[in-house]
Protein backbone atom coordinates (compact mmCIF):
# COMPACT_ATOMS: atom_id res chain seq x y z
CA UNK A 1 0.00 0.00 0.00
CA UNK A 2 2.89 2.41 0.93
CA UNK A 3 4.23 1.86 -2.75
CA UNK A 4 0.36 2.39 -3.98
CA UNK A 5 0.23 5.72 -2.26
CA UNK A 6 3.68 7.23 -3.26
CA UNK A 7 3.02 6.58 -7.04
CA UNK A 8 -0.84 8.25 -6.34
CA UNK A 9 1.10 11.71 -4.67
CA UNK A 10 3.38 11.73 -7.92
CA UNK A 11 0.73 11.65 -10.22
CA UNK A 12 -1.13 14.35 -8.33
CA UNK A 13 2.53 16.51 -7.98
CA UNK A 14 2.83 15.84 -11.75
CA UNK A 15 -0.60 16.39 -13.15
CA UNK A 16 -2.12 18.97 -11.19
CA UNK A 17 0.69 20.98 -9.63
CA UNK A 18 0.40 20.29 -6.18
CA UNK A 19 3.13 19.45 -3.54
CA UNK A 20 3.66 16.56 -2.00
CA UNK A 21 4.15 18.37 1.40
CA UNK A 22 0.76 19.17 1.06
CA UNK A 23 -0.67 16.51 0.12
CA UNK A 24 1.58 14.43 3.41
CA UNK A 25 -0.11 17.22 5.42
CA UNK A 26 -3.44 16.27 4.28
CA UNK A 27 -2.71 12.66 5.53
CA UNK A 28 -1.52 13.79 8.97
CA UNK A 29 -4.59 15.90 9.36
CA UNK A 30 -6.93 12.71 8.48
CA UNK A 31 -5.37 10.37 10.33
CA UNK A 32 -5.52 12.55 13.41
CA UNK A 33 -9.22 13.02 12.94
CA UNK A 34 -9.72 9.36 12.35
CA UNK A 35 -8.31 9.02 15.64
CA UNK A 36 -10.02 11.38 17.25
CA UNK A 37 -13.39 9.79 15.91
CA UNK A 38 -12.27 6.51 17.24
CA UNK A 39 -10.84 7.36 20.49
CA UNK A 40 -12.79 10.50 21.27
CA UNK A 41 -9.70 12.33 21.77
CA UNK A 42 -5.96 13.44 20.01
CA UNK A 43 -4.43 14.80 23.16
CA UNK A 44 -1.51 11.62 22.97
CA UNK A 45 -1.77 10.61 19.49
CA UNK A 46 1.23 11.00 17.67
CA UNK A 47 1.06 10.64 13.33
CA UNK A 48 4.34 9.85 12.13
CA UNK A 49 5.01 10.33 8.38
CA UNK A 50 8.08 8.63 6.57
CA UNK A 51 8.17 11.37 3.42
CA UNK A 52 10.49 9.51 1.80
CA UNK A 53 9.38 6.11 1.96
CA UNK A 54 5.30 6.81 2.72
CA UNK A 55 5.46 4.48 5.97
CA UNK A 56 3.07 5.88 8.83
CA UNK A 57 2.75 4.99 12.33
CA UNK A 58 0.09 5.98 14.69
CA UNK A 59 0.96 5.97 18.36
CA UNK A 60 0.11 6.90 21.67
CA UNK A 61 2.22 7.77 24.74
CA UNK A 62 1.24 6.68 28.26
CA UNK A 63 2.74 6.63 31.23
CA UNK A 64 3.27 3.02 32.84
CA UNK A 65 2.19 2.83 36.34
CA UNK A 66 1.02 0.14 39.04
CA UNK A 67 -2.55 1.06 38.87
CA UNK A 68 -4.61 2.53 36.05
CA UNK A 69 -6.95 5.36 36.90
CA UNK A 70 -6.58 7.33 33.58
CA UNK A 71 -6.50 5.00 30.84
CA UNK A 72 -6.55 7.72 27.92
CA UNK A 73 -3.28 8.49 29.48
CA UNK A 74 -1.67 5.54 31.60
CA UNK A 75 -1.22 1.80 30.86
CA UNK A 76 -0.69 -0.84 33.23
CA UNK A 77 3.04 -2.32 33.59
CA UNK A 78 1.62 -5.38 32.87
CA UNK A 79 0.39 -4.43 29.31
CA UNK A 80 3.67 -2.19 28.92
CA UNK A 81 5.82 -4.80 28.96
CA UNK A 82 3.73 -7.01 26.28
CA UNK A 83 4.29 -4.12 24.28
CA UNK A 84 7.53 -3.07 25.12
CA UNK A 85 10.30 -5.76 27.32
CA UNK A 86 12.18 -2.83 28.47
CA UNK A 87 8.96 -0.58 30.17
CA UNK A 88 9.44 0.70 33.71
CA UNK A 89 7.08 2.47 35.99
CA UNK A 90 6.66 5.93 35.78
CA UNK A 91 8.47 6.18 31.83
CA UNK A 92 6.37 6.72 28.78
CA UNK A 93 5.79 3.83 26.24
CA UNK A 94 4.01 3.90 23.28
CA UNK A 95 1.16 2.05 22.39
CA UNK A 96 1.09 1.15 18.72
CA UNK A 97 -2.18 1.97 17.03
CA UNK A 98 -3.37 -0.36 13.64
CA UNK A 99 -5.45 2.20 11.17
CA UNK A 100 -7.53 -1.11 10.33
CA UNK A 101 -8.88 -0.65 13.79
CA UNK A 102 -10.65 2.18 12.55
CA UNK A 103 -14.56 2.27 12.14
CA UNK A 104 -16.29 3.15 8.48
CA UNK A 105 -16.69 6.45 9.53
CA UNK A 106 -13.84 7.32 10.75
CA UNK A 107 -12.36 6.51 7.65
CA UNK A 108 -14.78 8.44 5.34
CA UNK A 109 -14.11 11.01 7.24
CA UNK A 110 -10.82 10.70 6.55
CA UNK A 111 -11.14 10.20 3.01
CA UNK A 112 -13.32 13.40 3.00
CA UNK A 113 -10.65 15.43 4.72
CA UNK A 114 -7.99 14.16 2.30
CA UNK A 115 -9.94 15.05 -0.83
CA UNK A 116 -10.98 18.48 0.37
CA UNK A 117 -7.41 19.14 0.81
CA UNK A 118 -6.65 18.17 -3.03
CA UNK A 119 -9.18 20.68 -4.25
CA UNK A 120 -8.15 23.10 -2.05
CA UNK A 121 -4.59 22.84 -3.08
CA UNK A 122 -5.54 22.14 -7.02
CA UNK A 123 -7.44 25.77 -6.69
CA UNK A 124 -4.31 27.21 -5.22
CA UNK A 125 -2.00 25.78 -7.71
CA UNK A 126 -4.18 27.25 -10.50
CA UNK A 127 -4.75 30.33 -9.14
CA UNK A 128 -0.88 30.98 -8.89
CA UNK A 129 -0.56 28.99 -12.20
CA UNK A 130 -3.01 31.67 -14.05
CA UNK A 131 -1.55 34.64 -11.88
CA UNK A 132 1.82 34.11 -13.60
CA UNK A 133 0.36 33.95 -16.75
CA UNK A 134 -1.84 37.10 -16.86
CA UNK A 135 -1.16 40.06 -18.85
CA UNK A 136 0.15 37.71 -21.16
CA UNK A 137 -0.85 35.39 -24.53
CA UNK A 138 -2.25 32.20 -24.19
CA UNK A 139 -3.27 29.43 -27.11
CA UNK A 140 -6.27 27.65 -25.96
CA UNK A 141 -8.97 24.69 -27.30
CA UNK A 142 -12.65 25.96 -27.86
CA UNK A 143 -14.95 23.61 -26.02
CA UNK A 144 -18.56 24.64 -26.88
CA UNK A 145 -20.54 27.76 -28.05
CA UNK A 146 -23.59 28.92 -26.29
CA UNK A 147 -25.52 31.76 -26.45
CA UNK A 148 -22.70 34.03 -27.74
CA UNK A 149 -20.24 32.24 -24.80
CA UNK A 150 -17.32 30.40 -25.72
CA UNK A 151 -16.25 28.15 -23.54
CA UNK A 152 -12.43 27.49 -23.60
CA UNK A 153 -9.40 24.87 -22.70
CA UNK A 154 -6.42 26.46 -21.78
CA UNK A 155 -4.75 23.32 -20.28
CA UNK A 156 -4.77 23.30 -16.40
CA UNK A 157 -8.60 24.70 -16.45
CA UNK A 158 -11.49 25.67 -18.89
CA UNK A 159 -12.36 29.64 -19.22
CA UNK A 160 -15.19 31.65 -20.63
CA UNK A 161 -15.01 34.28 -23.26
CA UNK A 162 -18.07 36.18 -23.22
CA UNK A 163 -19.76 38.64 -25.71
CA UNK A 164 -18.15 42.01 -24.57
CA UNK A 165 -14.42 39.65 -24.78
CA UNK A 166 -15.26 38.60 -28.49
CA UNK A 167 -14.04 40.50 -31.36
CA UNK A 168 -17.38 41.59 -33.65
CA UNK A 169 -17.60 39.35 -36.51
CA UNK A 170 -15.93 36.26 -34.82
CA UNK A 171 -17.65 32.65 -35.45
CA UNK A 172 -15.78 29.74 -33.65
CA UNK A 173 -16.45 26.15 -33.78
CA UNK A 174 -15.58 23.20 -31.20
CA UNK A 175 -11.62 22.32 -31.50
CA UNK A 176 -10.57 25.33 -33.10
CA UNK A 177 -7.57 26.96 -31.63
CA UNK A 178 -7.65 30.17 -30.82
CA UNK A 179 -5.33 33.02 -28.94
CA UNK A 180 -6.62 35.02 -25.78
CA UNK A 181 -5.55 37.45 -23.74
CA UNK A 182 -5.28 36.54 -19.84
CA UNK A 183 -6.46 39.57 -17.85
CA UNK A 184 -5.99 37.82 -14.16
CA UNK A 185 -8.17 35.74 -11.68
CA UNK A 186 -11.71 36.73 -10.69
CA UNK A 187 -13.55 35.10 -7.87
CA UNK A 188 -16.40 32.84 -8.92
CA UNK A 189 -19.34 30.60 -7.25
CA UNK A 190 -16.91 27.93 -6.95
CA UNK A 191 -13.27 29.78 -6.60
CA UNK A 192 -11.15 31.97 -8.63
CA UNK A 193 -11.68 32.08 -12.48
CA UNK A 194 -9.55 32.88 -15.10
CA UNK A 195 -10.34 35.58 -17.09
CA UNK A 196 -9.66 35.67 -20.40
CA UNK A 197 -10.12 38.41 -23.48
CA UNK A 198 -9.65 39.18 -26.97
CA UNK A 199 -10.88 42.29 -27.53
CA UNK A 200 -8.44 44.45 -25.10
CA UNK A 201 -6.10 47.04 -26.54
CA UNK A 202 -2.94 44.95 -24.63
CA UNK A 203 -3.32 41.63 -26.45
CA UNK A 204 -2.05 43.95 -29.55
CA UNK A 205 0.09 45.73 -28.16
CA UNK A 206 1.63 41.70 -26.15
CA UNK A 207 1.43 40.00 -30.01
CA UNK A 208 3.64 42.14 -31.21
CA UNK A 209 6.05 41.90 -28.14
CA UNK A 210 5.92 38.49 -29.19
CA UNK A 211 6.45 38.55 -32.89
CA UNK A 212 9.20 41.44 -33.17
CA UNK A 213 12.64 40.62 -32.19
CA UNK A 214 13.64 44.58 -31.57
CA UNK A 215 10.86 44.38 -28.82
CA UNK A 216 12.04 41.26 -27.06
CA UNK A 217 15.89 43.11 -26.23
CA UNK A 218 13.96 47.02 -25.15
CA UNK A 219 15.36 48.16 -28.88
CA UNK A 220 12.14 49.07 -29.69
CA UNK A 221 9.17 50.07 -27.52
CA UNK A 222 5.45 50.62 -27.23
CA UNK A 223 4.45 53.74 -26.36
CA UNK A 224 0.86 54.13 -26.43
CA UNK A 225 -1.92 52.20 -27.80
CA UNK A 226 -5.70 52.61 -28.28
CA UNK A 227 -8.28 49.82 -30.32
CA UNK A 228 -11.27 49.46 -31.34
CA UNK A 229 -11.57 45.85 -31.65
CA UNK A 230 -12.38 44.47 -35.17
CA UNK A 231 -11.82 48.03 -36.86
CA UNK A 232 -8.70 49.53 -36.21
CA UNK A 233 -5.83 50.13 -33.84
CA UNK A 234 -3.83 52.78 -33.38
CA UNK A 235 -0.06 52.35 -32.18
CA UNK A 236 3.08 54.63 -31.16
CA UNK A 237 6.34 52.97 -31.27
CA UNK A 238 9.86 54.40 -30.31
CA UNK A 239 12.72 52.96 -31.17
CA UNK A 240 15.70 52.86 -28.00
CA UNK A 241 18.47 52.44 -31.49
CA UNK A 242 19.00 55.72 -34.46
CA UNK A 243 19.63 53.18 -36.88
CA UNK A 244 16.34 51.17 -36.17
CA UNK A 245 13.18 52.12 -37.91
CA UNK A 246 10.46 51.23 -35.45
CA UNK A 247 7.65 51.08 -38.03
CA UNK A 248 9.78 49.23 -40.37
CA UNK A 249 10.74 46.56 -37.39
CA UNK A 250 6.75 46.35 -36.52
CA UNK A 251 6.04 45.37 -40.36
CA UNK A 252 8.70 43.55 -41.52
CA UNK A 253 10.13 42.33 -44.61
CA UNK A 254 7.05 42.31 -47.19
CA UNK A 255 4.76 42.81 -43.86
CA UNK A 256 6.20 39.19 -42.71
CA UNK A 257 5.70 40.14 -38.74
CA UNK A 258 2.61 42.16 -38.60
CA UNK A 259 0.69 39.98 -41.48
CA UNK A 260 0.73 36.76 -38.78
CA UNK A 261 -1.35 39.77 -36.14
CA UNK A 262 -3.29 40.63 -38.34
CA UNK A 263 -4.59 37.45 -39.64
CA UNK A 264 -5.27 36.68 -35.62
CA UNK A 265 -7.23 39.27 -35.64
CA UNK A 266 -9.44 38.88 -38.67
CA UNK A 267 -8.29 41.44 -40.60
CA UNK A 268 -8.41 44.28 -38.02
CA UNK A 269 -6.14 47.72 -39.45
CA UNK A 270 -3.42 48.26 -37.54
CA UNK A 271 -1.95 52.05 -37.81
CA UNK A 272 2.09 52.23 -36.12
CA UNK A 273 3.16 55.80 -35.56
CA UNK A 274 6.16 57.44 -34.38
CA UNK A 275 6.14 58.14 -30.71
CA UNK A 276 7.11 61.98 -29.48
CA UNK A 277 7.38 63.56 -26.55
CA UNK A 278 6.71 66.66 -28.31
CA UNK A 279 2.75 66.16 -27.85
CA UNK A 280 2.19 68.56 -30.60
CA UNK A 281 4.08 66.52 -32.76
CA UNK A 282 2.22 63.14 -31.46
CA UNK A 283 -0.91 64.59 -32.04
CA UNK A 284 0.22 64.87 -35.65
CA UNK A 285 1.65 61.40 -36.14
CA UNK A 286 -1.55 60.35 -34.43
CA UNK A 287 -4.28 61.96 -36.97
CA UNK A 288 -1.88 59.87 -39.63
CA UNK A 289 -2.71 59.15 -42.73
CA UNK A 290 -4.58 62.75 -43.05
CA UNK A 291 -2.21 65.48 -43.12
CA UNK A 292 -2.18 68.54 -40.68
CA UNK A 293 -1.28 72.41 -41.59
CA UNK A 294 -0.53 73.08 -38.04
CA UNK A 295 -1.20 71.94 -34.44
CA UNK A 296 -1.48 73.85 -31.38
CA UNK A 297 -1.27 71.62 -28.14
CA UNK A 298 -2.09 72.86 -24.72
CA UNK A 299 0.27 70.68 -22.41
CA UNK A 300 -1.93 72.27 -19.16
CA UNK A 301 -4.98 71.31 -20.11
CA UNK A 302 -4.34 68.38 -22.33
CA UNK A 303 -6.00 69.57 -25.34
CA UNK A 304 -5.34 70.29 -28.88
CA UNK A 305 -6.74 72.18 -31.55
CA UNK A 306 -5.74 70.94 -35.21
CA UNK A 307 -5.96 72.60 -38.62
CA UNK A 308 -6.10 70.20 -41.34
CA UNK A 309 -6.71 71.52 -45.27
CA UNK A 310 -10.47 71.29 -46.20
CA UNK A 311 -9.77 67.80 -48.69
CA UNK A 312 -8.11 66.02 -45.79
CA UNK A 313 -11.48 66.63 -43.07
CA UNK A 314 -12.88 63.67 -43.14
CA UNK A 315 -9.75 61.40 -43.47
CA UNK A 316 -8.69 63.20 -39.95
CA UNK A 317 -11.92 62.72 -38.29
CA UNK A 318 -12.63 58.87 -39.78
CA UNK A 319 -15.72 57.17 -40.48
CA UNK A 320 -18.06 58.27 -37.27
CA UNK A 321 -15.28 59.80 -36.24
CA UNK A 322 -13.30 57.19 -35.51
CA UNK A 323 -10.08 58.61 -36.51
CA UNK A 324 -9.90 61.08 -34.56
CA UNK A 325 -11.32 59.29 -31.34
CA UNK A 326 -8.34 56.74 -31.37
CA UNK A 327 -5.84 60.14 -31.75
CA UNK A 328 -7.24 60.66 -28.89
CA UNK A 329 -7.29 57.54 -26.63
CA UNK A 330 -3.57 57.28 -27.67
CA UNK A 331 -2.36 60.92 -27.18
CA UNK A 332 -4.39 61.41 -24.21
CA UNK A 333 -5.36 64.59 -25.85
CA UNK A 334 -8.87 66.05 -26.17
CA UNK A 335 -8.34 66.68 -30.47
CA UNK A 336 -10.65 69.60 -31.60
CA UNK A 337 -10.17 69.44 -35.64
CA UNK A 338 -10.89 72.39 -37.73
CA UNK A 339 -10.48 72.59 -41.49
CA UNK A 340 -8.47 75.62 -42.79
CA UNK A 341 -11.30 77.64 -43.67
CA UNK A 342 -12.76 77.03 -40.81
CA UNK A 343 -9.57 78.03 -38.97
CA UNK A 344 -9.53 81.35 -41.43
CA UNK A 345 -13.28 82.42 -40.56
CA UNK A 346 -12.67 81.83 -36.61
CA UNK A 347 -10.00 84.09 -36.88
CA UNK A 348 -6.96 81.63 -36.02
CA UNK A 349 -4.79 82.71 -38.97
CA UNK A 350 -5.02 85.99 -38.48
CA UNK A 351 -1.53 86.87 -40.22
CA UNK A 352 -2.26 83.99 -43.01
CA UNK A 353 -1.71 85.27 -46.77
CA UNK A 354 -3.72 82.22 -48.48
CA UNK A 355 -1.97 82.81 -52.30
CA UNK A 356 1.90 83.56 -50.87
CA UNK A 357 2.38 81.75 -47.66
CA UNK A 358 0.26 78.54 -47.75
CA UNK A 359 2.46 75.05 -48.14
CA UNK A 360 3.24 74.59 -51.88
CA UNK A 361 2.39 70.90 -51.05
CA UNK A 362 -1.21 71.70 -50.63
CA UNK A 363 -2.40 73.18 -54.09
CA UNK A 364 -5.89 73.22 -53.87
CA UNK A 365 -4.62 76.97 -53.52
CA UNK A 366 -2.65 79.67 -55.33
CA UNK A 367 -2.99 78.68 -58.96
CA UNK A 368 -5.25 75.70 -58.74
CA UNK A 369 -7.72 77.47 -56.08
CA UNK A 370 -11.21 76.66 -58.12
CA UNK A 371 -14.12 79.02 -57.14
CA UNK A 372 -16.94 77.09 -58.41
CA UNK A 373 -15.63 73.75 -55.96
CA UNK A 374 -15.26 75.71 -52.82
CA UNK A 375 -17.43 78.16 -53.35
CA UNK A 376 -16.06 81.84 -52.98
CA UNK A 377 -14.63 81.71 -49.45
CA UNK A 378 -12.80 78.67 -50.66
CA UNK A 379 -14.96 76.39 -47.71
CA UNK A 380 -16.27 73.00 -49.38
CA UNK A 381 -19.64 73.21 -48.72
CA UNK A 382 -20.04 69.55 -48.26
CA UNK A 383 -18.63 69.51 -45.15
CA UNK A 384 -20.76 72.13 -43.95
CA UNK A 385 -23.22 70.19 -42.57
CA UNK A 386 -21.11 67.04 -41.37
CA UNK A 387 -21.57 65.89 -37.62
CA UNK A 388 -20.38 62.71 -35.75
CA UNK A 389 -22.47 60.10 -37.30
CA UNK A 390 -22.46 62.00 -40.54
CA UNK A 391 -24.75 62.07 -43.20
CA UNK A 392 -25.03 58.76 -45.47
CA UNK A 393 -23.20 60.04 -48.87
CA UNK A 394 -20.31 61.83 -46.56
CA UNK A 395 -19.95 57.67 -45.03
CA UNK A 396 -19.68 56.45 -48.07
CA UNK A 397 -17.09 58.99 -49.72
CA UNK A 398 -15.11 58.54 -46.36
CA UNK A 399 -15.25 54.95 -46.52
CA UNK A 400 -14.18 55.10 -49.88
CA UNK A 401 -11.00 57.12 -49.43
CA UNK A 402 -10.25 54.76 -46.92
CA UNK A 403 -10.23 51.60 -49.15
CA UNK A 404 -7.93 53.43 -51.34
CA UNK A 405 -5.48 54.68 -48.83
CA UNK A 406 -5.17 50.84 -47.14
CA UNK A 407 -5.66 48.58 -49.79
CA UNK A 408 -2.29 47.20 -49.46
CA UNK A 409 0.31 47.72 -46.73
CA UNK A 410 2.99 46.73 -49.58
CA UNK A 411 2.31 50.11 -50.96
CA UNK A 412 3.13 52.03 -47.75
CA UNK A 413 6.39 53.35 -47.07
CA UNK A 414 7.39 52.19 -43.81
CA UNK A 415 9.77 55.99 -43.21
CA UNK A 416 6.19 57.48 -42.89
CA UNK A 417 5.02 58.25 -39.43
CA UNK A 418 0.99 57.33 -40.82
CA UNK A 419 2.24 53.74 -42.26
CA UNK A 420 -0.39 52.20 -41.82
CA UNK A 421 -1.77 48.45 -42.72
């Protein structure tokens, strides 16, 4: 039996992470209670444990004496030496105790005490497993879909991904593996839970941790990150080395590193930016791809009001506005956007000469200004009536401009701080 129950603790060490000094304490603890069930008391029991070996003895020490008046605690000389040649009055022998003495219920409730222990310890072991592992990527099994709940193996215990964890758009199926984000532990009906995501802004920002080299040595680093799972995420990058690109490390050769997140993600843009500390400057990288005349950033109040020319509007504010809203999860910036003729008529380029000063690289102006598409103030009047949801043909010119701009992130060029895929 000893041989039995040291190959039954290695299995449990081995397959579900708990110790074996646990497990020998659980014993103790049992054994003690059978005896106290079958005795009515533990004051003199002594459980002896061989660790090594598994052997056990269960004794009792009593004091030999003439005459017995306490026999919980004293034993006759008589009976003493039976048990022992060499017992003299008034010394403590022990009195052997057999475990197959024990009643049925005694030993159930041994058995109970024993198993409660494993759980208890199995919990534990989890818990601490899972702790290590959160904030980080694992690969796990899908079990079953329910109700918009996807149940999921990750090995030591099964986890839930619900609705508001899923990316929109995602279908599983039984046996598929599938990537999730481990947030922590939770507490649940019956113990901690591990909780498990796909949809948070940090299982982008940990793939690529995974997938680029540069960010595995601190070469390269991410700064900031905002998503909106399913559409688009928005990253800043820095790179620790002058002669690294940080973009071009994020993409790789023929968009070899980021092609692998994206295809996890089903498809999901993914803008990378160059970080600044100059939070003008962010702000700028962070509108990317539309381009910005000028940027004025109040560090104080964490705001920032943004000129952009009157073609490049609604490719700085996005489709509903989503453009601009990830700017400004990322920068931590409250982003006001104007177009330049807005800007003109609130009177924020007061010293602006719109035929001699404006950017040559702009030339809706100067000699290719055309009255009859602005209108005479030079304002397109389509965007005069554009709010956050916008009006129907102004989503669909957006969304067009879009397609164009990210059909392919082969066409990019990875120098650019908008480079985009």
């Amino acid at each position: 039996m000893n041989a039995e129950l040291k190959e039954a603790l290695d299995a449990l060490e081995k397959e579900k992470g708990i110790s074996k000094d646990a497990l020998f304490d659980a014993i103790d603890a049992s054994l003690h209670k059978a005896c106290e069930n079958h005795f009515g008391s533990t004051e003199n029991i002594v459980v002896s444990i061989d660790r090594e070996t598994c052997d056990f003895d269960i004794y009792t020490e009593k004091m030999v004496v003439n005459e017995v008046k306490d026999p919980i605690h004293e034993i006759s000389y008589e009976d003493a030496k039976k048990i022992n040649k060499r017992a003299k009055i008034d010394e403590i022998t022990r009195v052997h105790i057999k475990s197959k003495e024990f009643g049925r219920i005694a030993a159930q409730n041994a058995k109970s005490i024993i198993l409660q222990k494993i759980r208890e310890e199995e919990r534990q072991s989890i818990s601490d497993y899972f702790n290590k592992k959160a904030h980080d990527i694992m690969t796990g099994i899908v079990q079953r879909v329910s109700n918009g709940v996807v149940s999921v193996n990750l090995g030591r215990t099964d986890a839930v991904l619900t609705q508001e964890d899923i990316i929109p758009g995602e279908v599983f199926i039984p046996t598929q593996h599938i990537k999730v984000y481990v947030v922590g532990m939770r507490d649940g009906g019956k113990g901690p839970r591990v909780q498990i995501s796909r949809t948070k802004a940090a299982m982008v920002k940990r793939l690529f941790e995974l997938e680029v080299a540069e960010m595995k040595d601190k070469t390269v680093e991410i700064k900031a990150i905002s998503r909106e799972a399913g559409s688009r995420t928005k990253m800043a990058v820095w790179s620790n080395d002058p002669n690294v690109d940080p973009i071009g490390a994020c993409i790789g050769v023929n968009g070899s590193r980021i092609t692998p997140i994206v295809n996890e993600l089903n498809g999901e843009k993914i803008d990378i930016i160059h970080w600044s500390d100059n939070p003008a400057i962010l702000v700028e990288n962070a509108l990317s791809p539309a381009k910005v005349v000028a940027v004025a950033a109040d560090e104080d109040e964490h705001s920032a009001l943004v000129v952009v020319p009157n073609d490049q509007l609604s490719l700085a504010i996005g489709m509903k506005g989503q453009n601009a809203r990830l700017a400004a999860k990322l920068t931590g910036y409250k982003i006001d956007i104007k177009s330049e003729s807005q800007a003109r008529d609130e009177g924020l380029f007061e010293n602006y000469e719109e035929d001699d000063e404006y950017d040559e690289e702009y030339e809706d102006y100067g000699e290719d200004y055309d009255d009859e598409a602005y209108g005479e103030d030079g304002y397109d009047e389509d965007y005069e009536s554009y709010d956050e949801d916008g009006p129907e043909e102004y989503e669909d010119e957006t969304e067009e401009i879009e397609d164009d701009l990210y059909e392919t992130y082969e066409d990019t060029d990875s120098d650019d701080p908008g480079s985009e895929t």
